[in-house]
Protein backbone atom coordinates (compact mmCIF):
# COMPACT_ATOMS: atom_id res chain seq x y z
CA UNK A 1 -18.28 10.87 -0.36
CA UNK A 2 -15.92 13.22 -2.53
CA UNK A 3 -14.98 10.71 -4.80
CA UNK A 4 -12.37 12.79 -6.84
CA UNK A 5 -10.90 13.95 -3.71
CA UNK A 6 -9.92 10.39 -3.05
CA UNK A 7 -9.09 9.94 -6.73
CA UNK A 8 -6.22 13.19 -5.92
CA UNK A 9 -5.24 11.75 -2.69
CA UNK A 10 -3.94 8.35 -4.86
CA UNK A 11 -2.62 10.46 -7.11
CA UNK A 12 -0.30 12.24 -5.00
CA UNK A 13 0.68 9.53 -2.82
CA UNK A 14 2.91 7.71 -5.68
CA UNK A 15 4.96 10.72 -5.88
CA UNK A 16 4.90 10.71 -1.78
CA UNK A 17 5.89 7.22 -1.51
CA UNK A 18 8.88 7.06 -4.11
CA UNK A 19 10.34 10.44 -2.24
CA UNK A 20 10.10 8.59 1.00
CA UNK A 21 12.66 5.64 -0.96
CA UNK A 22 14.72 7.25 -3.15
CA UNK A 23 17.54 7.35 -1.15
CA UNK A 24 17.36 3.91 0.52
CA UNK A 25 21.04 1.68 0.07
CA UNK A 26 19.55 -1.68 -0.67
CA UNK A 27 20.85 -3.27 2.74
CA UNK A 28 18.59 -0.79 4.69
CA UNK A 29 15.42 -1.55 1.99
CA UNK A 30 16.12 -5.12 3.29
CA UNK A 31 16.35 -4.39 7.12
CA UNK A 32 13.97 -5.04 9.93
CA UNK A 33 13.80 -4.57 13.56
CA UNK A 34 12.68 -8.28 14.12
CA UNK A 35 11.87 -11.19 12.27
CA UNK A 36 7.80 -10.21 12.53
CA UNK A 37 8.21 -7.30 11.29
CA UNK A 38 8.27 -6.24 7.43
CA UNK A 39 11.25 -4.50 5.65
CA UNK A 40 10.90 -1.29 3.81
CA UNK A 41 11.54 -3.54 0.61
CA UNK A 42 9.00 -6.19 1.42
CA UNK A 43 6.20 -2.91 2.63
CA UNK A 44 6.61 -1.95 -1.09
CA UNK A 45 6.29 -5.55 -2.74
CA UNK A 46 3.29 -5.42 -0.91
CA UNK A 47 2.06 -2.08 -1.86
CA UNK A 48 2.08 -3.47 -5.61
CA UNK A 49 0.69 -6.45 -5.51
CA UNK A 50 -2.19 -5.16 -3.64
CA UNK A 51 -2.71 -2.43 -6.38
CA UNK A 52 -2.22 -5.00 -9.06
CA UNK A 53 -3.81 -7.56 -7.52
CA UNK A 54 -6.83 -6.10 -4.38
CA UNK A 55 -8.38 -2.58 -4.55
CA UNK A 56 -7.97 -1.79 -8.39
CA UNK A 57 -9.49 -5.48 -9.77
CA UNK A 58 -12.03 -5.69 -6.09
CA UNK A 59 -13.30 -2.25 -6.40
CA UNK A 60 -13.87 -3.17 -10.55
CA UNK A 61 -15.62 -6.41 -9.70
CA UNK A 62 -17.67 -4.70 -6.77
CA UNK A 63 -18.75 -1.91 -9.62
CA UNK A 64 -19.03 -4.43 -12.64
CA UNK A 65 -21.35 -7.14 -10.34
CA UNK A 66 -21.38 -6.54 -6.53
CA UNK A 67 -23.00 -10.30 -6.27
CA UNK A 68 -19.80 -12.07 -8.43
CA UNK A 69 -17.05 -13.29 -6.02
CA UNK A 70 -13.84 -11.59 -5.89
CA UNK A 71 -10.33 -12.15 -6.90
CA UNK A 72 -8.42 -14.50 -4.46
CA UNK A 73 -5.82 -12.61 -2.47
CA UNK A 74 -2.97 -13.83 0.73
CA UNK A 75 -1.24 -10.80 1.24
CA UNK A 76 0.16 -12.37 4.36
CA UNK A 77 1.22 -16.02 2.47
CA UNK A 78 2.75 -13.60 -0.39
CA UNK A 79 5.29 -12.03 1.38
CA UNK A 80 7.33 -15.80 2.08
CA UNK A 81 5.74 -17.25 -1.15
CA UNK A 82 6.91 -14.70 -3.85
CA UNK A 83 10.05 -13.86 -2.27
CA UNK A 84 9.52 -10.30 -1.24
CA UNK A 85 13.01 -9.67 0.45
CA UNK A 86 14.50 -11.32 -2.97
CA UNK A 87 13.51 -8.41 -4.73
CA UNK A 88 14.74 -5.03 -6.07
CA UNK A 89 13.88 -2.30 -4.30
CA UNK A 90 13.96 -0.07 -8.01
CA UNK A 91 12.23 -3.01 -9.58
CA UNK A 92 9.03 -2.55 -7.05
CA UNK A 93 8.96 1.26 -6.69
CA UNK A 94 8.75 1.01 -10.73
CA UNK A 95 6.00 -1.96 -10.86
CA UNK A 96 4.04 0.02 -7.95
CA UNK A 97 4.29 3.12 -9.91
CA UNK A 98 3.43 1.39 -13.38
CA UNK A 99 0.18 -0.29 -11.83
CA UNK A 100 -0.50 3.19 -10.02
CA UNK A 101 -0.96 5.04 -13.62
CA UNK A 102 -2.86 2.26 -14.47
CA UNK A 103 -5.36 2.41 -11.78
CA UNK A 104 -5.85 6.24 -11.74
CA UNK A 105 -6.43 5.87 -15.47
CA UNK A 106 -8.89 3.29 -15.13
CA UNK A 107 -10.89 5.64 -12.17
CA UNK A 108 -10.65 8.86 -14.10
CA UNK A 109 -12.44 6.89 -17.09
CA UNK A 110 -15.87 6.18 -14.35
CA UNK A 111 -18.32 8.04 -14.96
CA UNK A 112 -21.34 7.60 -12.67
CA UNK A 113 -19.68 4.85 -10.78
CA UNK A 114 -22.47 3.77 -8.01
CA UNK A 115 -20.50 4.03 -4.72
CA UNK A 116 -23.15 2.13 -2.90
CA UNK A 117 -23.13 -1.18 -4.41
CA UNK A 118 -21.72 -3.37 -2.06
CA UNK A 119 -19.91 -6.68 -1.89
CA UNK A 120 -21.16 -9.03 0.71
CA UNK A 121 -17.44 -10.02 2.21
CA UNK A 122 -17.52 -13.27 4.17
CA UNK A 123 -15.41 -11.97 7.17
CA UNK A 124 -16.10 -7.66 7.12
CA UNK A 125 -19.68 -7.94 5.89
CA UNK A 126 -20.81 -5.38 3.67
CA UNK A 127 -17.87 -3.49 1.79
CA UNK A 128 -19.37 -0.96 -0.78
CA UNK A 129 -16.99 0.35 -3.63
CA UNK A 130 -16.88 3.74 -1.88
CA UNK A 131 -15.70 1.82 1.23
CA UNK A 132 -12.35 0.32 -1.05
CA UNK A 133 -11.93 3.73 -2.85
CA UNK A 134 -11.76 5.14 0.56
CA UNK A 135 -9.47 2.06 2.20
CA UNK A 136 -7.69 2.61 -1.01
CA UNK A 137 -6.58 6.05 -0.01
CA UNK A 138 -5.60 5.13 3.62
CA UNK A 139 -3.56 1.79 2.70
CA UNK A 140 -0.95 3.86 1.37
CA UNK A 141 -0.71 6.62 4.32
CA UNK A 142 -1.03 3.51 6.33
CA UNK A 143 2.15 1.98 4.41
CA UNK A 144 3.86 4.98 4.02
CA UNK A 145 3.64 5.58 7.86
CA UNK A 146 5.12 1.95 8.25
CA UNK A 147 7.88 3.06 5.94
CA UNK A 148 8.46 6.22 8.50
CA UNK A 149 8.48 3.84 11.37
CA UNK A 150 11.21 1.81 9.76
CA UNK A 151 13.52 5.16 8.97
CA UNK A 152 13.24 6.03 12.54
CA UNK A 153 14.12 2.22 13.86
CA UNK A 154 16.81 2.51 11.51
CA UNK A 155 18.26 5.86 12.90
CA UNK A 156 17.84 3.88 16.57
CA UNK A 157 19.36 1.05 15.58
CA UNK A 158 22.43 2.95 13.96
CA UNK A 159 22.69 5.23 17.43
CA UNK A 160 23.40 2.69 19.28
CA UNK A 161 23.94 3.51 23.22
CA UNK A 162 22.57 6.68 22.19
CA UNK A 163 19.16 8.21 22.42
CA UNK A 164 16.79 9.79 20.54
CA UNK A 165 14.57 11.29 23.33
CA UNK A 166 15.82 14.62 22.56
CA UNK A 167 14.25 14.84 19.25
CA UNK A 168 10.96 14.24 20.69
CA UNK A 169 8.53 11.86 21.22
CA UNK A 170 7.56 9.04 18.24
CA UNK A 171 4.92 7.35 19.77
């Protein structure tokens, strides 16, 4: 595992992310296609309180004592119980960026970190810290694709009878 590569790739995806928002009104950070789905606003409540709150303090526990339980986490029960769509857009692209500093500060301070020790997680089995370093990493290409997807609803929706076939093919 190229550790530092993934240590770059978080790097440059808080400059990717806030470019993919800056522009957002705050009525289309709060749309969605559908009730299931998640607004661009809630996607990046989300995104910080799963830097503040899973990979950064998970991967420390899993490197500090990969026997000691981790941190608590509902990412799903979050979204209704903190009020994500009551939020500010500017507010969470700030926090997210704020807690993203503080994570790559904390991994550029490892030195000898042992990838391999691994957390025995009740549902995935065996996570090691290179596995969350490397989930890490995806999560926000993940998100950031989800933010994508919700642009391009958003140009659909706002079409209206009209198509978007001619740009080519999204799925």
């Amino acid at each position: 595992m190229n550790a530092d590569r993934l240590i770059q790739f978080l790097h440059r995806h808080e400059p990717q992310l806030i470019h993919l928002l800056e522009d957002m009104t705050p009525e289309e950070a709060q749309w969605k296609p559908d009730e299931a789905s998640w607004s661009v606003l809630e996607i990046v409540t989300h995104i910080a309180d799963e830097e503040a709150e899973d990979f950064r303090p998970r991967l420390m526990s899993t490197l500090e004592d990969a026997c000691k339980p981790w941190p608590p986490i509902d990412p799903q029960g979050w979204v209704a119980k903190r009020n994500y769509k009551g939020r500010n857009l500017a507010e969470e692209i700030s926090r997210f960026s704020s807690e993203r500093k503080t994570s790559l500060l904390w991994l550029q301070s490892l030195s000898n970190a042992d990838w391999s020790a691994c957390y025995a997680h009740p549902e995935l089995g065996p996570l090691c810290a290179g596995d969350l370093l490397t989930a890490w990493a995806a999560h926000d290409i993940l998100h950031m694709k989800q933010i994508v997807q919700r642009k391009f609803q958003m140009i659909e929706h706002a079409a209206g009878k009209y198509d978007t076939r001619y740009a080519g093919n999204w799925r």
